[in-house]
Structure formats: structure tokens, C-alpha cells
C-alpha atoms as a PDB file:
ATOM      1  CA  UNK A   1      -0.936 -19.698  36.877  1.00  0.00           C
ATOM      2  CA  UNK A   2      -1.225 -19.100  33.424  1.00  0.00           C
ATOM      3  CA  UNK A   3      -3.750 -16.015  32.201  1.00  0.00           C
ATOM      4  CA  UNK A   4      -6.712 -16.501  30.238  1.00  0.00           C
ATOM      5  CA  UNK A   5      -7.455 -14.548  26.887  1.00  0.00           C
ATOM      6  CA  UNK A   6     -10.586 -14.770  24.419  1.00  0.00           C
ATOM      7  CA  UNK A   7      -9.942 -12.975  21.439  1.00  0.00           C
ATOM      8  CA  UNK A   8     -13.575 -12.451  19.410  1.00  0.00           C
ATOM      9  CA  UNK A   9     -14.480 -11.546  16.112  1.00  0.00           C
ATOM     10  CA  UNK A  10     -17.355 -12.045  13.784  1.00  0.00           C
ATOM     11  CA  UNK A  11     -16.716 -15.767  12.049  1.00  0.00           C
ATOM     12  CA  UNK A  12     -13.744 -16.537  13.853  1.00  0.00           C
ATOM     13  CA  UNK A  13     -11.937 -18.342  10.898  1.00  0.00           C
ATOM     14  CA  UNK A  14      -9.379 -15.308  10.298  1.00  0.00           C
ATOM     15  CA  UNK A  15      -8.350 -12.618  12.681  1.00  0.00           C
ATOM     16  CA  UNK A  16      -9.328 -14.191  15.817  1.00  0.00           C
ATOM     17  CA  UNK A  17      -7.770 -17.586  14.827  1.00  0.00           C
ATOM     18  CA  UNK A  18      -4.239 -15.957  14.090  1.00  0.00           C
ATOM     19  CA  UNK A  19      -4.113 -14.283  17.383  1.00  0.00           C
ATOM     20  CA  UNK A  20      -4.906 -17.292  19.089  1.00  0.00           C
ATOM     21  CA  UNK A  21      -2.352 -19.233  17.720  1.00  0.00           C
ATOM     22  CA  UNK A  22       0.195 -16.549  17.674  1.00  0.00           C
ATOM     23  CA  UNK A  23      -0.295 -16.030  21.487  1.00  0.00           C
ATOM     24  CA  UNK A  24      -0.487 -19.628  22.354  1.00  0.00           C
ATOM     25  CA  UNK A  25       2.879 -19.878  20.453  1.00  0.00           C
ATOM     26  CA  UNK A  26       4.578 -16.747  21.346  1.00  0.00           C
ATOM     27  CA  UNK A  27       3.007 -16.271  25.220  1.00  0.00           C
ATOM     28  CA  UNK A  28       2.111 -19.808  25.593  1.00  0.00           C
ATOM     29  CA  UNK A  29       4.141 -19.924  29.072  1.00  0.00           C
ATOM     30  CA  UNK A  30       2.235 -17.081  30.296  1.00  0.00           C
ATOM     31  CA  UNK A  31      -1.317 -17.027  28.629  1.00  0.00           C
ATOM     32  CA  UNK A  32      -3.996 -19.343  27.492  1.00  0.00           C
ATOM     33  CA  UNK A  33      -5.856 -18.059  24.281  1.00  0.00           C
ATOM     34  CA  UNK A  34      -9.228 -19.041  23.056  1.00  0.00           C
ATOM     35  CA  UNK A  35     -10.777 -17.616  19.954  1.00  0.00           C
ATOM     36  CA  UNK A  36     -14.540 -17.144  19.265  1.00  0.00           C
ATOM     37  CA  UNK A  37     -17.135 -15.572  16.996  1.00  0.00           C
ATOM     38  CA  UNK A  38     -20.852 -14.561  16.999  1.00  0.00           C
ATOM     39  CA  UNK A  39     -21.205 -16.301  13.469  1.00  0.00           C
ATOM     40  CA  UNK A  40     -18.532 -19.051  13.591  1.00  0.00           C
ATOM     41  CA  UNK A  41     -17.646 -19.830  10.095  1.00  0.00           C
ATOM     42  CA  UNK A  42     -17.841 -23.086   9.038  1.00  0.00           C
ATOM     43  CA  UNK A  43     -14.055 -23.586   8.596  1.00  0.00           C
ATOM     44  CA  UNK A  44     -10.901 -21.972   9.461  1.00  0.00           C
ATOM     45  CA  UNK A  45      -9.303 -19.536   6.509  1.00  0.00           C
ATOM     46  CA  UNK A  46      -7.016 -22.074   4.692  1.00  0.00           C
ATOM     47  CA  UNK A  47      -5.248 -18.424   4.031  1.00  0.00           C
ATOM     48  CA  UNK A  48      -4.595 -17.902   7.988  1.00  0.00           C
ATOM     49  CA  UNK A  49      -3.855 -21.450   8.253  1.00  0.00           C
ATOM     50  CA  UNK A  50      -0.992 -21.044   5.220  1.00  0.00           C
ATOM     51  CA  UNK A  51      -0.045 -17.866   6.741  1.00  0.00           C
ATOM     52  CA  UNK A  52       0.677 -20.039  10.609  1.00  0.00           C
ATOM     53  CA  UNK A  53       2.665 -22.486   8.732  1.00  0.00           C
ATOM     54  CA  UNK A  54       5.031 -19.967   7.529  1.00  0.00           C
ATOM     55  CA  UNK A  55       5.366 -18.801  11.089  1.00  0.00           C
ATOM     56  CA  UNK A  56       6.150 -22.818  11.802  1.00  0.00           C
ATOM     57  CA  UNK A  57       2.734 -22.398  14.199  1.00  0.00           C
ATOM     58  CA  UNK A  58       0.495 -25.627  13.057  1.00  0.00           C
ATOM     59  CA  UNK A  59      -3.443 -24.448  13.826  1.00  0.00           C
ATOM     60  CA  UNK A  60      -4.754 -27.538  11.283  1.00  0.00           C
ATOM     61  CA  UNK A  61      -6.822 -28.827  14.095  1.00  0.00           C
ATOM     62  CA  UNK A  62      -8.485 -25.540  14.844  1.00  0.00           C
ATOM     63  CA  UNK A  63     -11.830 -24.985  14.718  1.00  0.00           C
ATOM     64  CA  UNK A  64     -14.355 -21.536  13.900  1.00  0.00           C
ATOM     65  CA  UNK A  65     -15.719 -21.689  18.054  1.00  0.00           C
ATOM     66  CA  UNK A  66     -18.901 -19.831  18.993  1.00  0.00           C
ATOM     67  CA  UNK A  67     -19.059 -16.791  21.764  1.00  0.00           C
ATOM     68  CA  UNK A  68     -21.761 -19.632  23.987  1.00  0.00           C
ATOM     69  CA  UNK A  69     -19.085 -21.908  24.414  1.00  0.00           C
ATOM     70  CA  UNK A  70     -17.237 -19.791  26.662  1.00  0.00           C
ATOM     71  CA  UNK A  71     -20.173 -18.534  28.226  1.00  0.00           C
ATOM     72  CA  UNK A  72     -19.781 -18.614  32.564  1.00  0.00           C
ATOM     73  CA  UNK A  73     -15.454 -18.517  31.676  1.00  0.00           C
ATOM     74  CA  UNK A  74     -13.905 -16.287  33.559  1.00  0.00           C
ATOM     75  CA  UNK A  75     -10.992 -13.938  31.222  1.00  0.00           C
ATOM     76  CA  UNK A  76      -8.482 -12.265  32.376  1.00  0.00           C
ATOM     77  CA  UNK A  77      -8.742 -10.186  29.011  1.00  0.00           C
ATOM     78  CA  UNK A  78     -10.982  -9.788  26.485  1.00  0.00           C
ATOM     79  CA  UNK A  79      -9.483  -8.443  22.922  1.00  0.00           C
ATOM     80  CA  UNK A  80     -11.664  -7.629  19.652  1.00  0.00           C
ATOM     81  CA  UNK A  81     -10.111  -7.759  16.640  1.00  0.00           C
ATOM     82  CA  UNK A  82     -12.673  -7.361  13.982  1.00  0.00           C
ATOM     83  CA  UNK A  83     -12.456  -3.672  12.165  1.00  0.00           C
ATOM     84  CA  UNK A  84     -15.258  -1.608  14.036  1.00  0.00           C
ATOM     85  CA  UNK A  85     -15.484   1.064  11.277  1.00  0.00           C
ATOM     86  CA  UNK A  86     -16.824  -1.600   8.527  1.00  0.00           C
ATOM     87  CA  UNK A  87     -18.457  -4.426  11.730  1.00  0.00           C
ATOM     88  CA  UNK A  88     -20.204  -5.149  14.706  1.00  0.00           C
ATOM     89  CA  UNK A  89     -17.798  -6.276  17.151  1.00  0.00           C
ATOM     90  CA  UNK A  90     -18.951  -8.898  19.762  1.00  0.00           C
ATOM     91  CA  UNK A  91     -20.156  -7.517  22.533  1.00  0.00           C
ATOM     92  CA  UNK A  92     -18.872  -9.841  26.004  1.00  0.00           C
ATOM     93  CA  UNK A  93     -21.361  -9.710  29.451  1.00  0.00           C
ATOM     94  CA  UNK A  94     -18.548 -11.980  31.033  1.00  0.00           C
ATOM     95  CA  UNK A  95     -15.691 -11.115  33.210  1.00  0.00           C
ATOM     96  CA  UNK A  96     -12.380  -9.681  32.035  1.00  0.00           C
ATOM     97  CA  UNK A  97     -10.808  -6.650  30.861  1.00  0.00           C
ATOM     98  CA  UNK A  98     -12.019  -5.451  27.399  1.00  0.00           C
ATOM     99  CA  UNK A  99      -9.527  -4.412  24.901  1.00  0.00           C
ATOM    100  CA  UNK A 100     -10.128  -3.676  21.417  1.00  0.00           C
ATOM    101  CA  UNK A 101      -7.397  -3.630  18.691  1.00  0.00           C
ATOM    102  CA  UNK A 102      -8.902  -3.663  15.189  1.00  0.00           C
ATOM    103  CA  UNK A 103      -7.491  -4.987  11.801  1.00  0.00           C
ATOM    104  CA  UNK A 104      -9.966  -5.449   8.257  1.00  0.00           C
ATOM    105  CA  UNK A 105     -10.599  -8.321   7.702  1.00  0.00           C
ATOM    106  CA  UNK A 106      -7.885 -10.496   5.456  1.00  0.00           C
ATOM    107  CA  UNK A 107     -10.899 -12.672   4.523  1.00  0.00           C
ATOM    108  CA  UNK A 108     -12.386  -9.518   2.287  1.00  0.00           C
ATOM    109  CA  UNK A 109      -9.073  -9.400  -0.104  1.00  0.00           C
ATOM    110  CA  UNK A 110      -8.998  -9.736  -3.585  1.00  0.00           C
ATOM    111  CA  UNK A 111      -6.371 -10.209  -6.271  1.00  0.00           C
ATOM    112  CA  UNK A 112      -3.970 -12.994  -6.729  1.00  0.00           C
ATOM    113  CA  UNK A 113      -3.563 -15.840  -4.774  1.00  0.00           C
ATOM    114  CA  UNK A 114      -0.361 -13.781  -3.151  1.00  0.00           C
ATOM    115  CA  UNK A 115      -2.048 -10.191  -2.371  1.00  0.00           C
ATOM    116  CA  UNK A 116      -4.566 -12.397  -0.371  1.00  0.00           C
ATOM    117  CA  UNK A 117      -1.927 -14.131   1.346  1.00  0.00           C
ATOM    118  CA  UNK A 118       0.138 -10.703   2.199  1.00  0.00           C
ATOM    119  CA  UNK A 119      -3.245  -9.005   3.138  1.00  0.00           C
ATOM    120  CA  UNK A 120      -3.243 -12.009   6.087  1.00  0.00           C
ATOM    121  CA  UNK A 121       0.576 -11.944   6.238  1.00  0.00           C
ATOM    122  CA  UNK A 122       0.288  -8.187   7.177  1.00  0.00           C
ATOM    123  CA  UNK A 123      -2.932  -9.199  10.218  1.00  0.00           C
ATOM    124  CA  UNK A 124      -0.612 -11.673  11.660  1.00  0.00           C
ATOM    125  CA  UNK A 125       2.406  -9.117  11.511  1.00  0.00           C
ATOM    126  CA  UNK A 126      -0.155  -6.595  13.801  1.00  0.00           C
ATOM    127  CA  UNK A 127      -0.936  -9.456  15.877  1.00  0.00           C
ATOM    128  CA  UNK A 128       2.759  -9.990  16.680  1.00  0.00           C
ATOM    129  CA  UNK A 129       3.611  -5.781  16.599  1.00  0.00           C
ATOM    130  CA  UNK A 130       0.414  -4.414  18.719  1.00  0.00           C
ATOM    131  CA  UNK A 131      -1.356  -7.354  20.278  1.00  0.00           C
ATOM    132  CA  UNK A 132       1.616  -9.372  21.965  1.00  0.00           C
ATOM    133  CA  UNK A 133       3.317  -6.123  23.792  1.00  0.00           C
ATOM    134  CA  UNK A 134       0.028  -5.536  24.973  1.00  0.00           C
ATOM    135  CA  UNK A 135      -0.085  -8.996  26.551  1.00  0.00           C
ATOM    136  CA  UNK A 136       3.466  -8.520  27.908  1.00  0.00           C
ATOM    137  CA  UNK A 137       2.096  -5.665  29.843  1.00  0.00           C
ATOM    138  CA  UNK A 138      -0.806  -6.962  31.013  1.00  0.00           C
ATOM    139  CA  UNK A 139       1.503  -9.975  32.023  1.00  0.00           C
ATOM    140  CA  UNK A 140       3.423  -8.593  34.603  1.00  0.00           C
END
């Protein structure tokens, strides 16, 4: 049986959304992501949805979630993602391990059209570097 992850952040249309598809896609066979935020944005970052193409991940059907949908779920693991220097992270009152592993926020970059991108690029690259061994560990 496959594990359960919810990976929350504030508007859940950046960080949160890349590590859900990236686990889905990369751990699919042995956890279940879900993504959520205490202020769900109204749409998903068309910069993390660029950046899961690239990866050849599609996430065009993915939608900003809020925390109450999930409310009652049972998680194997909870991860926070937003940067808790500069935010309030979510707190969770459900079951599951909590875990946090912070990045800024990709969303907050400025300059060209390609320093946003790599600011989202390098998210998704932490993602895949700090979040996914953690997973494997937590996996056996």
C-alpha cells in the first residue's frame, strides 16, 4: 500500500505544487502526494507549471487545494515547504509525521522572464536533491 504525503504551503500554486508533482512522478509507485495551502491561490504558477514540462511531468490539470479539504485524512507525512524565516507555515492538527524543509518562494522573483524561471528551476532541483531522499527513507 502506497504512503500518503501532504505537502503545505501558503497559496499552494508554487512550492507545494512542484513537490507534488515531482513525487507523484518520481515516487509515484511508493507514495501518494497531495498539495495544499491556507490561502489557495487562485491558479497554479504558469512558472512551476513551465518548469514541470521541462521535467516532461504535465501538472496542467492541477489545481491551488485548500488545507479543509484534507481535513479527517490520515498522512503518513506531513512536509512544509514554505520559507519559515520570511512566512507562516501551516500549522497541521491531523495525523502524520511533520517534516519541514524550506525553500523562498520562486513566486517572489524578479528580473527577466528567465531569472524567474531559474529561481523555480532551482525549487524544483531542492525538491528532487533534499525532499525525495527523504521520502526514500521514510519509504522503507
Amino acid at each position: 500500500m502506497k504512503k500518503r504525503v501532504l505537502v503545505l504551503c501558503t497559496g499552494n500554486s508554487a512550492r507545494s505544487q512542484l513537490a507534488e508533482a515531482l513525487i507523484n512522478a518520481r515516487r509515484g509507485e511508493q507514495w501518494e502526494a497531495f498539495s495544499a495551502g491556507t490561502e489557495p491561490a487562485k491558479q497554479v504558477n504558469p512558472y512551476a507549471l513551465r518548469v514541470l514540462d521541462e521535467l516532461g511531468i504535465n501538472a496542467h490539470n492541477s489545481r491551488p487545494k485548500s488545507m479543509m479539504e484534507f481535513q479527517g485524512q490520515a498522512f503518513d507525512l506531513v512536509l512544509t515547504v514554505c520559507d519559515d524565516a520570511a512566512e507562516n507555515c501551516p500549522f497541521w492538527p491531523g495525523q502524520g509525521r511533520r517534516v519541514h524543509v524550506g525553500f523562498p518562494d520562486p513566486a517572489k522573483a524578479e528580473g527577466s522572464d528567465t531569472e524567474i524561471l531559474n529561481a523555480f528551476r532551482s525549487v524544483a532541483e531542492g525538491i528532487e536533491t533534499r525532499i525525495l531522499p527523504l521520502l526514500d527513507e521514510d519509504g522503507r
